[in-house]
PDB file of N, CA and C in Angstrom:
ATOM      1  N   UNK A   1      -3.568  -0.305  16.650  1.00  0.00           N
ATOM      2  CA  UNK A   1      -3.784  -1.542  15.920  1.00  0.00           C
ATOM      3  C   UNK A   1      -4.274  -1.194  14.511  1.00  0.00           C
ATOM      4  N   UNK A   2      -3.750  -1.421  13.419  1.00  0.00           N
ATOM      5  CA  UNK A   2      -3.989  -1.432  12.438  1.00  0.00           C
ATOM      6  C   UNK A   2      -4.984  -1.996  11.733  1.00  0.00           C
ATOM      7  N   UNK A   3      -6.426  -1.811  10.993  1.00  0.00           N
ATOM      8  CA  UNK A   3      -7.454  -2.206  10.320  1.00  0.00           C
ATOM      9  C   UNK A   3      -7.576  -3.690   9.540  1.00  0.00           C
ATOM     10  N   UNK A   4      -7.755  -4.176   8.795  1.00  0.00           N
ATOM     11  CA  UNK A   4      -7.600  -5.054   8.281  1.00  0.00           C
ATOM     12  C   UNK A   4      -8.164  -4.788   7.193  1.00  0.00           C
ATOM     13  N   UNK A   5      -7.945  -4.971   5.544  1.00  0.00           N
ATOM     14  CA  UNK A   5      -8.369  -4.693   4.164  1.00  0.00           C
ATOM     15  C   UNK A   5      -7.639  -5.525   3.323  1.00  0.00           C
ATOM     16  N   UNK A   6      -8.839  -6.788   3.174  1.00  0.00           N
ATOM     17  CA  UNK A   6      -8.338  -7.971   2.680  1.00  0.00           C
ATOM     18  C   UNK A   6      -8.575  -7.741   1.137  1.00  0.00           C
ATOM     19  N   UNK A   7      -8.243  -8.067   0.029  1.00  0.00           N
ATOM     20  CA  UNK A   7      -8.344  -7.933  -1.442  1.00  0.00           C
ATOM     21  C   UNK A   7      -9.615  -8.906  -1.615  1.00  0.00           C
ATOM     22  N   UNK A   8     -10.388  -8.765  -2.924  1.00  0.00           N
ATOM     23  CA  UNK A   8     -10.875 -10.083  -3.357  1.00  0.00           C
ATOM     24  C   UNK A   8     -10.391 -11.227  -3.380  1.00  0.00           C
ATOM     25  N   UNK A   9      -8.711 -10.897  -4.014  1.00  0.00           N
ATOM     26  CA  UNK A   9      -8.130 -12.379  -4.171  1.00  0.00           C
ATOM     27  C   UNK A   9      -7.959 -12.520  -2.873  1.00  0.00           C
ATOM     28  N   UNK A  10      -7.384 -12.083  -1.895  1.00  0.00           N
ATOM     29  CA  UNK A  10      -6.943 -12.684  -0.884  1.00  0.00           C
ATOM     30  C   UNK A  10      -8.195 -13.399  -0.059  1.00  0.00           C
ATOM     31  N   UNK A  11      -9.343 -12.797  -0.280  1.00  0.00           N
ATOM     32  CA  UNK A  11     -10.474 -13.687   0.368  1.00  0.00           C
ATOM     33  C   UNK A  11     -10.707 -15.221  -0.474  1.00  0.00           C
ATOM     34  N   UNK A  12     -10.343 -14.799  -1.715  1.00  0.00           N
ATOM     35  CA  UNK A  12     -10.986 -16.315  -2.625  1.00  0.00           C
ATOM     36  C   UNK A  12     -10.050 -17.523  -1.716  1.00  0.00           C
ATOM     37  N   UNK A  13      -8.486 -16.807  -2.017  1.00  0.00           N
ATOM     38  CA  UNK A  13      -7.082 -17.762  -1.295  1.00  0.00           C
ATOM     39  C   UNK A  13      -7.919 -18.187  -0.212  1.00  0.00           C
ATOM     40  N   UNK A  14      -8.131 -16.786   0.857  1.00  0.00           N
ATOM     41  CA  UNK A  14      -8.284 -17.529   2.197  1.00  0.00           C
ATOM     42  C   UNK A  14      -9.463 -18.965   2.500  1.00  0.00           C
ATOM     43  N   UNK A  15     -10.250 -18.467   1.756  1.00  0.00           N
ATOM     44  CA  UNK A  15     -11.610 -19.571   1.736  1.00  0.00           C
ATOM     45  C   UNK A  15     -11.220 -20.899   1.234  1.00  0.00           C
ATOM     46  N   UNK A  16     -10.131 -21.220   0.286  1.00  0.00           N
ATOM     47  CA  UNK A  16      -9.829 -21.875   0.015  1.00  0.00           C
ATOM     48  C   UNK A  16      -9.182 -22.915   0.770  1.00  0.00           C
ATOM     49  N   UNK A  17      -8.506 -22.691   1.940  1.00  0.00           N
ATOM     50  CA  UNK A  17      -7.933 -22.853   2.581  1.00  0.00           C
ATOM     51  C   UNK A  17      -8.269 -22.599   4.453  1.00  0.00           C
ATOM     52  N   UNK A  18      -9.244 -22.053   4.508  1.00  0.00           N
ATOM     53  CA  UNK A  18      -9.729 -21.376   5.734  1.00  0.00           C
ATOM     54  C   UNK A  18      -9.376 -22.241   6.920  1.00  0.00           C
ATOM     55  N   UNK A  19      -9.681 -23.915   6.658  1.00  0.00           N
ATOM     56  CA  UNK A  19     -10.289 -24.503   7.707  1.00  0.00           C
ATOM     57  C   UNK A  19      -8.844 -24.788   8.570  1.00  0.00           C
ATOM     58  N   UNK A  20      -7.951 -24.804   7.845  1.00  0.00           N
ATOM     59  CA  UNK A  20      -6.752 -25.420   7.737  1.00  0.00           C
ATOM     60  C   UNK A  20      -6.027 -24.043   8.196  1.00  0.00           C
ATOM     61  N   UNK A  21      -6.021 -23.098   8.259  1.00  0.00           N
ATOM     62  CA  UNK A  21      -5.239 -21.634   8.800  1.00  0.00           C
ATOM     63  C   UNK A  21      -5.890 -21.327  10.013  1.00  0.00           C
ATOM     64  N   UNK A  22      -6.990 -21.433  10.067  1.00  0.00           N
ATOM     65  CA  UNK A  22      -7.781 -21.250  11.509  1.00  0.00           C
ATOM     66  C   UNK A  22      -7.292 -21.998  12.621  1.00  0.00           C
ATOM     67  N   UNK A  23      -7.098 -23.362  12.138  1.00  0.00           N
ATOM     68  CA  UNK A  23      -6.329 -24.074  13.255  1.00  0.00           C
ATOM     69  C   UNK A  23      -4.793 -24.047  13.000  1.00  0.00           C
ATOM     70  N   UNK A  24      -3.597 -23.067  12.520  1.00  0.00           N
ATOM     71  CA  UNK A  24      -2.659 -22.865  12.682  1.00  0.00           C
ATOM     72  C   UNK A  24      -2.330 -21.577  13.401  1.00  0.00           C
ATOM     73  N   UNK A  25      -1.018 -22.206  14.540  1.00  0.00           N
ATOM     74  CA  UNK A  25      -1.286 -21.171  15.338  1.00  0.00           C
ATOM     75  C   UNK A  25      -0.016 -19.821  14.598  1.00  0.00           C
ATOM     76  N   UNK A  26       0.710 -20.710  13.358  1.00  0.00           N
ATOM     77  CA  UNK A  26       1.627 -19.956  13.079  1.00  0.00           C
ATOM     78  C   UNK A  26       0.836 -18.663  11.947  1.00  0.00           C
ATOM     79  N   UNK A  27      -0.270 -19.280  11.769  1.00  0.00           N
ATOM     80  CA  UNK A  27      -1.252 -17.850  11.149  1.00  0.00           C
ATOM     81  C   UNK A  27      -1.926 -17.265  11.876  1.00  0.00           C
ATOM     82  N   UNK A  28      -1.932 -17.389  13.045  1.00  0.00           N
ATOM     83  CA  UNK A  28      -2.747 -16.517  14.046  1.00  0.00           C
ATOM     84  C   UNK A  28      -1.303 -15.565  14.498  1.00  0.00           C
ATOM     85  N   UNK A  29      -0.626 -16.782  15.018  1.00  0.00           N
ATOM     86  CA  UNK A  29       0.790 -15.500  15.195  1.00  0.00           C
ATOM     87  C   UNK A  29       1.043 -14.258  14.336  1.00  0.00           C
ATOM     88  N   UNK A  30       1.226 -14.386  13.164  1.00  0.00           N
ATOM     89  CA  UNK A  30       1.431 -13.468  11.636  1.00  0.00           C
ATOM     90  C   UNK A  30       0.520 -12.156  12.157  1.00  0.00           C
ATOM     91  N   UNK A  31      -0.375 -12.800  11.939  1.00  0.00           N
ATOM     92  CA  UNK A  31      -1.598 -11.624  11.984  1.00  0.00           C
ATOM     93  C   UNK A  31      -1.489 -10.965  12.616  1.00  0.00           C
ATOM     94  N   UNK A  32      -1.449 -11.321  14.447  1.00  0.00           N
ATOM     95  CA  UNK A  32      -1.535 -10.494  15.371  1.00  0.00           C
ATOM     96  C   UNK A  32      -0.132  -9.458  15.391  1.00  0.00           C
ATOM     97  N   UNK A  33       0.991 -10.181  14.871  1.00  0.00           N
ATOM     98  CA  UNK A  33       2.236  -9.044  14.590  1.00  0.00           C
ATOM     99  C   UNK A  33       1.798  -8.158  13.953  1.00  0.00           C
ATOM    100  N   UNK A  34       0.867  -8.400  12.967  1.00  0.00           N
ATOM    101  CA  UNK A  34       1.097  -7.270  11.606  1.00  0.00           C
ATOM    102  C   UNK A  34      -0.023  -6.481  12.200  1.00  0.00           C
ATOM    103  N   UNK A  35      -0.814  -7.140  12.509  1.00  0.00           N
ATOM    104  CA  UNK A  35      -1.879  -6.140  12.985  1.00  0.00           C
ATOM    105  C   UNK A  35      -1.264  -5.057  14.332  1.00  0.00           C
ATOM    106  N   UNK A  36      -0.273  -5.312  14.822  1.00  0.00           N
ATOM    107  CA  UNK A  36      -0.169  -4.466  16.107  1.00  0.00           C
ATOM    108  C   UNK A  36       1.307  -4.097  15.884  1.00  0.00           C
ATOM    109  N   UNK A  37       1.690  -4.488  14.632  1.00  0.00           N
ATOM    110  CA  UNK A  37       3.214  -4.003  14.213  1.00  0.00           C
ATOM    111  C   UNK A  37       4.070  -4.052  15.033  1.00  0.00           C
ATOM    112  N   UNK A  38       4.038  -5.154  15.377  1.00  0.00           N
ATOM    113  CA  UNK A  38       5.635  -6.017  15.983  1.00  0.00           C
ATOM    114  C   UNK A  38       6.129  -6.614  14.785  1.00  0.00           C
ATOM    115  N   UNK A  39       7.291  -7.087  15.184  1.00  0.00           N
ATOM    116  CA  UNK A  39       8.359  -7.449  13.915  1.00  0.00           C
ATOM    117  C   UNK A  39       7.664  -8.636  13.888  1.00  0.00           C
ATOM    118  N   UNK A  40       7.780  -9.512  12.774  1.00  0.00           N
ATOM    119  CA  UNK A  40       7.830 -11.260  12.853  1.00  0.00           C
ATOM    120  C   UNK A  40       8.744 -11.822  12.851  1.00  0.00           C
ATOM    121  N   UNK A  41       8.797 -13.078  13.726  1.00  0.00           N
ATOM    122  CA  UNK A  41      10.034 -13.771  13.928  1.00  0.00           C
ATOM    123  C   UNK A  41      10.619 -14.060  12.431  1.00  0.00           C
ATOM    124  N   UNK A  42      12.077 -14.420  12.615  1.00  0.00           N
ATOM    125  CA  UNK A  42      12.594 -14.571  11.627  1.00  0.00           C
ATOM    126  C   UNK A  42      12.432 -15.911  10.588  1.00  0.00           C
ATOM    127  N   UNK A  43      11.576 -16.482  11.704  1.00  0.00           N
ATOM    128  CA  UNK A  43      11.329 -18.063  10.873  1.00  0.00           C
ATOM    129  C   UNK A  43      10.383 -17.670   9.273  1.00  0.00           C
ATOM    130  N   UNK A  44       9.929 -16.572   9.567  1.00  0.00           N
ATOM    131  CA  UNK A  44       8.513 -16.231   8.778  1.00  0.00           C
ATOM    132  C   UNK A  44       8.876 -15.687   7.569  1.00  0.00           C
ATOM    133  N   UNK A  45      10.582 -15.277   7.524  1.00  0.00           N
ATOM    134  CA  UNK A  45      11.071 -14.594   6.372  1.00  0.00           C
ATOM    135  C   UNK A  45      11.184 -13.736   5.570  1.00  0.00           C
ATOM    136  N   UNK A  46      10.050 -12.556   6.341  1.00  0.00           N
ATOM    137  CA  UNK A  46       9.393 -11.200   6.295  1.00  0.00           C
ATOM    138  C   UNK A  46      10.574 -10.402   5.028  1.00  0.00           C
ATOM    139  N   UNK A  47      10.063 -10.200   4.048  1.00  0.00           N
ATOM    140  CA  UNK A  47      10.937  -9.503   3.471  1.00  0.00           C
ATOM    141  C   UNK A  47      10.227  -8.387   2.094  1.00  0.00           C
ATOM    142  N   UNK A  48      10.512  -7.190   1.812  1.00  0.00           N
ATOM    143  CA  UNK A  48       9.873  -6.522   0.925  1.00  0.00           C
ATOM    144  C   UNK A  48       9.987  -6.886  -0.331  1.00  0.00           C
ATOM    145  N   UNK A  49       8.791  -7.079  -1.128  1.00  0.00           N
ATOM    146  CA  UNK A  49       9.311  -7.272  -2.914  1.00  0.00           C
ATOM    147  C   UNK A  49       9.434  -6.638  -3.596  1.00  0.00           C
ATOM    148  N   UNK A  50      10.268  -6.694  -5.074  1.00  0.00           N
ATOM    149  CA  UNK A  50      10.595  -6.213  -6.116  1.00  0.00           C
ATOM    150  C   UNK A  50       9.883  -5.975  -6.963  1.00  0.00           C
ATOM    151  N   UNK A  51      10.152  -5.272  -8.292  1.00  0.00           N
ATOM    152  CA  UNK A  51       9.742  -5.254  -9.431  1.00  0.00           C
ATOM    153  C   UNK A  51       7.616  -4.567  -9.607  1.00  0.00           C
ATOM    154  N   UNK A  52       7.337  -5.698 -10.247  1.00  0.00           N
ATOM    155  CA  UNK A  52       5.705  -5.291 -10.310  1.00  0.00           C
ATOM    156  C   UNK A  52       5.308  -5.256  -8.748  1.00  0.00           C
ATOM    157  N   UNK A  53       5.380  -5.878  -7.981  1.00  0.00           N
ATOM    158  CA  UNK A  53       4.907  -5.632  -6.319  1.00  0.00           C
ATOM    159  C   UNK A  53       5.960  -4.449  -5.656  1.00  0.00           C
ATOM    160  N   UNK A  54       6.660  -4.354  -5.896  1.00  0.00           N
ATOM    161  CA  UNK A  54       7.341  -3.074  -5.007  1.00  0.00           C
ATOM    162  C   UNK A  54       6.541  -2.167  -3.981  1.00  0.00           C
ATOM    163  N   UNK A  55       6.961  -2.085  -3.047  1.00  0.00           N
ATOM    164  CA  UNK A  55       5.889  -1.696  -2.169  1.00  0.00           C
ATOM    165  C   UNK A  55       4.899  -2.491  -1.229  1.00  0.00           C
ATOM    166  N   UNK A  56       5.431  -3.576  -1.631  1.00  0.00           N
ATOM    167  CA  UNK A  56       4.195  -4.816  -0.797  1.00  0.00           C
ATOM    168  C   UNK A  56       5.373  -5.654  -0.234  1.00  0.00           C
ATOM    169  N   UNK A  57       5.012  -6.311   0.921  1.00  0.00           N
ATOM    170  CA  UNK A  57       5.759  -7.341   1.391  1.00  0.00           C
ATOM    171  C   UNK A  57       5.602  -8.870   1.042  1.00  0.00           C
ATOM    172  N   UNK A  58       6.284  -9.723   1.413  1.00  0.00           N
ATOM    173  CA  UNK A  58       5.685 -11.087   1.670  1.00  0.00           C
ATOM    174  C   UNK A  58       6.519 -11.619   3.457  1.00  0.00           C
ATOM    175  N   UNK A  59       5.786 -12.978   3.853  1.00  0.00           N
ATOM    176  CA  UNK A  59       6.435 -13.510   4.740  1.00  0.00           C
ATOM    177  C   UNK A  59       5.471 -14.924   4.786  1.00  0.00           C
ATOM    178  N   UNK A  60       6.279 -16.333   4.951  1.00  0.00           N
ATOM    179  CA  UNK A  60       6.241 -17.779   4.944  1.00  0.00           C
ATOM    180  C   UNK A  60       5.491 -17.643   6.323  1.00  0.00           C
ATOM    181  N   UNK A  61       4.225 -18.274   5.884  1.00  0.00           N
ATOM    182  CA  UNK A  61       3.453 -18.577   7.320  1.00  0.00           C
ATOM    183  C   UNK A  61       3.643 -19.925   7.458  1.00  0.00           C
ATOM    184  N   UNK A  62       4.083 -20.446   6.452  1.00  0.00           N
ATOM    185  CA  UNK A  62       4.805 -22.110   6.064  1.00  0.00           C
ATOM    186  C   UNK A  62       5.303 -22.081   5.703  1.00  0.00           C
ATOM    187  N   UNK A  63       6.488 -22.903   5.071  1.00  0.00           N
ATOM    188  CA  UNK A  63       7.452 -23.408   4.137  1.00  0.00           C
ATOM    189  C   UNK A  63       6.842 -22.884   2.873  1.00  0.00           C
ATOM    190  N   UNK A  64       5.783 -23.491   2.477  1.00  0.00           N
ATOM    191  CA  UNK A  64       4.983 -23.589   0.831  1.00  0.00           C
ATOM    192  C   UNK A  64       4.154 -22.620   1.257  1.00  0.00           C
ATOM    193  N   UNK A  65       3.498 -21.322   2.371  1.00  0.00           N
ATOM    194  CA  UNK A  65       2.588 -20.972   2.316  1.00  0.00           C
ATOM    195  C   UNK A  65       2.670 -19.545   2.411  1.00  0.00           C
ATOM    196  N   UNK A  66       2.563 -18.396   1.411  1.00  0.00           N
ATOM    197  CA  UNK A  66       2.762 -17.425   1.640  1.00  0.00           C
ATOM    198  C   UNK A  66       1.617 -15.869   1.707  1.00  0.00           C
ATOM    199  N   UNK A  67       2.066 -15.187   2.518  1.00  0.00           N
ATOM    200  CA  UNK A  67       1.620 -13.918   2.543  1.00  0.00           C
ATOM    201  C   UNK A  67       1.828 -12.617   2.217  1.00  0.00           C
ATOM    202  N   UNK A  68       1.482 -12.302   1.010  1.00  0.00           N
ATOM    203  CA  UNK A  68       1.639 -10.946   0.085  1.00  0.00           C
ATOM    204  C   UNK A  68       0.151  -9.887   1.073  1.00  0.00           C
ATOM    205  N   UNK A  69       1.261  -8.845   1.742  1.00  0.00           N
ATOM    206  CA  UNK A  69       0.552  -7.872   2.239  1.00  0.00           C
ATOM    207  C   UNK A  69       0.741  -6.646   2.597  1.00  0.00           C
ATOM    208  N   UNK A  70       1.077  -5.115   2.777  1.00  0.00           N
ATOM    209  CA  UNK A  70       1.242  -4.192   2.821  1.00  0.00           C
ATOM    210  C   UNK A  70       0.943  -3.459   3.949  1.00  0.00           C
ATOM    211  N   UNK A  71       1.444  -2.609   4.555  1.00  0.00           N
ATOM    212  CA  UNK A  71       0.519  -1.684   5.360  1.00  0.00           C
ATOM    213  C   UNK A  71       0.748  -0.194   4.702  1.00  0.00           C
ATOM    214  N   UNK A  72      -0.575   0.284   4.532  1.00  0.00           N
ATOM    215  CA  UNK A  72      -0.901   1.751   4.141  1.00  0.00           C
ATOM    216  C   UNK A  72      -1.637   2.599   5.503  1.00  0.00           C
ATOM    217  N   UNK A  73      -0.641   3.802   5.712  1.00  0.00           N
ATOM    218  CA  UNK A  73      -1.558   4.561   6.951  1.00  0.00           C
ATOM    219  C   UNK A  73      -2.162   3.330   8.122  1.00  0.00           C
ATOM    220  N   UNK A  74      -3.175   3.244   8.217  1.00  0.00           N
ATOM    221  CA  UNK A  74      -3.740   2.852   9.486  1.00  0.00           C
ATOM    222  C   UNK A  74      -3.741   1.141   8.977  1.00  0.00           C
ATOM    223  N   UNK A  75      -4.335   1.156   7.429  1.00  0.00           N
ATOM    224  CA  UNK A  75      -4.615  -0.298   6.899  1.00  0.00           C
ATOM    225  C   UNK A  75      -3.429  -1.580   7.075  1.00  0.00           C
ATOM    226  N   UNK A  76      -4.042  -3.001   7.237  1.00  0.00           N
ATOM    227  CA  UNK A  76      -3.026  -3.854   6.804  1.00  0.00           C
ATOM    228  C   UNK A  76      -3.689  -4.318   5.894  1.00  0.00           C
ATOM    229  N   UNK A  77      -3.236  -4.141   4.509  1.00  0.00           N
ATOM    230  CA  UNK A  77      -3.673  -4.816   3.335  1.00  0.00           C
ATOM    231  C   UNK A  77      -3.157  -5.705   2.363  1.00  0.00           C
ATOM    232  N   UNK A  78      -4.118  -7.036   3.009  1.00  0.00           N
ATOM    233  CA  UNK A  78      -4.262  -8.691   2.823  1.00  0.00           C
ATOM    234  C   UNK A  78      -4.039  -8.848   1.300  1.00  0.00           C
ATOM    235  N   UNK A  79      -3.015  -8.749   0.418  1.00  0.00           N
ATOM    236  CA  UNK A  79      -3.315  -8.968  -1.058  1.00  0.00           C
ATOM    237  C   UNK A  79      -3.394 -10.436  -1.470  1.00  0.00           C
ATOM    238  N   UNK A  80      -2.625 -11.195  -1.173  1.00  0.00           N
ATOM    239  CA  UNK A  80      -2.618 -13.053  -1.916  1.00  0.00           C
ATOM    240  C   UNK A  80      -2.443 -13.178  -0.714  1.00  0.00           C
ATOM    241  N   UNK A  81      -2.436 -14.958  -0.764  1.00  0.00           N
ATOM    242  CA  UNK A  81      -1.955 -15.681  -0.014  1.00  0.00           C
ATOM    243  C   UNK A  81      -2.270 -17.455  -0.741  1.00  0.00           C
ATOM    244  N   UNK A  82      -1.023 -18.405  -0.702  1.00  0.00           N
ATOM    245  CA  UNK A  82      -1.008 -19.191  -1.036  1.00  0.00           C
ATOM    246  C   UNK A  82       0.535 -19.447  -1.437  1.00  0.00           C
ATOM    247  N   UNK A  83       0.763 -20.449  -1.855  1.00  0.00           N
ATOM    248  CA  UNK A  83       1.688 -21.348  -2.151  1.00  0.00           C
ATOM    249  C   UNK A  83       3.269 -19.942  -3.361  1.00  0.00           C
ATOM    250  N   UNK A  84       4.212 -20.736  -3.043  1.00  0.00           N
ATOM    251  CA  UNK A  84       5.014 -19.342  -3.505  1.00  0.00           C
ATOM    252  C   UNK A  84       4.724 -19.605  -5.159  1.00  0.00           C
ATOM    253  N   UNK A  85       4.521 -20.928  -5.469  1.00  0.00           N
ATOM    254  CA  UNK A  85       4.502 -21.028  -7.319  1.00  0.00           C
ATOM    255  C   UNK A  85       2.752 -20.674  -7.967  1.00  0.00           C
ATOM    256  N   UNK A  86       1.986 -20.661  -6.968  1.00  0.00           N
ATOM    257  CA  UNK A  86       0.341 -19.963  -6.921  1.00  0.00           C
ATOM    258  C   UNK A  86       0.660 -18.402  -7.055  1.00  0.00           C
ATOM    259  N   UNK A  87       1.344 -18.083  -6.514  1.00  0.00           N
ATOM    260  CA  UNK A  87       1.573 -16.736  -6.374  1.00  0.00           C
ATOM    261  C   UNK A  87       2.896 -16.011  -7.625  1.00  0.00           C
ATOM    262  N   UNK A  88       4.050 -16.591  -7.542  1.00  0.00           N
ATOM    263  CA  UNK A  88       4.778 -16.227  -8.414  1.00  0.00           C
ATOM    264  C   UNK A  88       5.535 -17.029  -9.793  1.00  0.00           C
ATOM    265  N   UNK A  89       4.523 -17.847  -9.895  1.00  0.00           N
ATOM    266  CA  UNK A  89       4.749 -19.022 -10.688  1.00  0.00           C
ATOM    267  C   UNK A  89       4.672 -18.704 -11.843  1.00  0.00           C
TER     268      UNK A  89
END
């Protein structure tokens, strides 16, 4: 099982939003994939990015709600999370 190493930003995102992801079960799902490195279903859209992020992933824990995160060695590391125009707007 892989560690967890959330960014600053990704804690500010998460707090922002906490109360409202805690009770989704499609962000509890996410997690527990990435954390134990199973694939994510395809609804989630899992795909690697380009350019300045290269090297980092994203995947739709919603429609509008996204997750910029990586795994290094043992780490899964939490970089953003929020809306795709919050993030690449």
């Amino acid at each position: 099982m892989l560690q967890l190493s959330p960014t600053n930003a990704y804690k500010r995102d998460f707090k922002k939003i906490a109360s409202e992801l805690m009770a989704s079960a499609e962000y509890i799902e996410v997690m527990y994939c990435l954390m134990h490195q199973l694939p994510l279903a395809e609804k989630y859209k899992d795909h690697p990015l380009q350019g300045e992020l290269q090297g980092f992933r994203d995947c739709h824990i919603k429609p509008d709600l996204v997750l910029i995160y990586a795994v290094e060695n043992n780490l899964l590391r939490l970089v953003r999370l929020g809306s795709h125009s919050e993030l690449f707007g």
